[in-house]
Protein backbone atom coordinates (compact mmCIF):
# COMPACT_ATOMS: atom_id res chain seq x y z
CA UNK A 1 0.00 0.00 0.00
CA UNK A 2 2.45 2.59 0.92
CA UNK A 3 4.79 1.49 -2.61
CA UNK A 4 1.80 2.58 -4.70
CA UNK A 5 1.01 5.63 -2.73
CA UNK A 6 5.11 6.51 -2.77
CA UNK A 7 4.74 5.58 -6.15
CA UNK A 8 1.54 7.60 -6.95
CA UNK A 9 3.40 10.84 -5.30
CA UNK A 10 6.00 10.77 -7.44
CA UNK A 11 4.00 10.56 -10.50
CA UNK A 12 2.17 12.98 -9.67
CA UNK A 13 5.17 15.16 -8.13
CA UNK A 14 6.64 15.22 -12.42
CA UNK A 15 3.51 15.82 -13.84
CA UNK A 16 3.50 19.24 -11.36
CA UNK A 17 6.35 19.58 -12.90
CA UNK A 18 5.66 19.35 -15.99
CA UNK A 19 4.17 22.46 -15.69
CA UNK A 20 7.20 24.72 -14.49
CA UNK A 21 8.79 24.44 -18.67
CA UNK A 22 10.56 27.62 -19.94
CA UNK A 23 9.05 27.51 -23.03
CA UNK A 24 7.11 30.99 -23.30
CA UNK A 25 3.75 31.19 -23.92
CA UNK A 26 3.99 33.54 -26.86
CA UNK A 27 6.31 31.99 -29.58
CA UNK A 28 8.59 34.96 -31.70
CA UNK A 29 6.20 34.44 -34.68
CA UNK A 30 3.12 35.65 -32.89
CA UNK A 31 5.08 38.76 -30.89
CA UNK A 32 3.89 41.13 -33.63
CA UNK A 33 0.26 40.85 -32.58
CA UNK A 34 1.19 42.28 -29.51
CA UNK A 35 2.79 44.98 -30.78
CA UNK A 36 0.03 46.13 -32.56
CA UNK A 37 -1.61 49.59 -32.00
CA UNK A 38 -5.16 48.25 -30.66
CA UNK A 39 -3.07 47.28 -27.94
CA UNK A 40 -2.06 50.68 -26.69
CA UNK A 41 -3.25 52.74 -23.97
CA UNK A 42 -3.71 56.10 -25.70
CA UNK A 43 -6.05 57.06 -28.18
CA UNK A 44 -3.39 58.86 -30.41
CA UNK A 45 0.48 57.80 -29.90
CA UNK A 46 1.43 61.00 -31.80
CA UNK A 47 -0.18 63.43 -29.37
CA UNK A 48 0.95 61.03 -26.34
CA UNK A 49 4.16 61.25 -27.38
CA UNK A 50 4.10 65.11 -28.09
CA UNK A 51 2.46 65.18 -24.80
CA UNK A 52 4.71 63.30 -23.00
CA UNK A 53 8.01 65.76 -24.32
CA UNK A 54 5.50 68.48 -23.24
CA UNK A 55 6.00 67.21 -19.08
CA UNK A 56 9.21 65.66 -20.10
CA UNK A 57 10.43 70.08 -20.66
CA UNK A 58 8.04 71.30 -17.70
CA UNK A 59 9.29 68.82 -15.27
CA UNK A 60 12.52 68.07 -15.51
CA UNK A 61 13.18 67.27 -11.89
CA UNK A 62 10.51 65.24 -12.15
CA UNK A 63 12.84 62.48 -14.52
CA UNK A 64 10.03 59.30 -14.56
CA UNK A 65 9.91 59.32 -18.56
CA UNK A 66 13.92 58.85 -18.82
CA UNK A 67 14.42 61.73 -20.85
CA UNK A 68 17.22 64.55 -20.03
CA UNK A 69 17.44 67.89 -20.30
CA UNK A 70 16.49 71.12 -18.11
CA UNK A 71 13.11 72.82 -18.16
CA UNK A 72 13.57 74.69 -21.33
CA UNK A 73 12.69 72.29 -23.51
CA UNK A 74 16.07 71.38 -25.29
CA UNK A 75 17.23 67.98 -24.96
């Protein structure tokens, strides 16, 4: 009794796993559905990204976006 249950443990210990592969769950040839645009946040990625410089130049101590440059707007 206590074979088959050992035994029954460690069956089911690999097929837990099983689970834990690396292989990811979104192969290279389907990445560029993810990159598409319907999958953005903003409405417009131009005016985002004009926005964005906009608070990038207004609050440069601020420094979240990455971007350098004082408060005058040059880079």
């Amino acid at each position: 009794m206590s074979r088959s249950l050992l035994l029954l443990s460690v069956a089911a210990g690999l097929l837990f796993l099983q689970g834990c592969t690396v292989t990811p769950w979104v192969q290279p040839y389907e990445r560029h559905y993810l990159a598409d645009p319907i999958m953005g946040f903003e409405r417009d990625p131009v005016a985002a990204g004009y926005m964005n410089h906009v608070y990038e130049a207004r609050e440069a101590a601020r420094g979240a976006e990455g971007g350098s440059g004082g408060g005058c707007g040059c880079n």
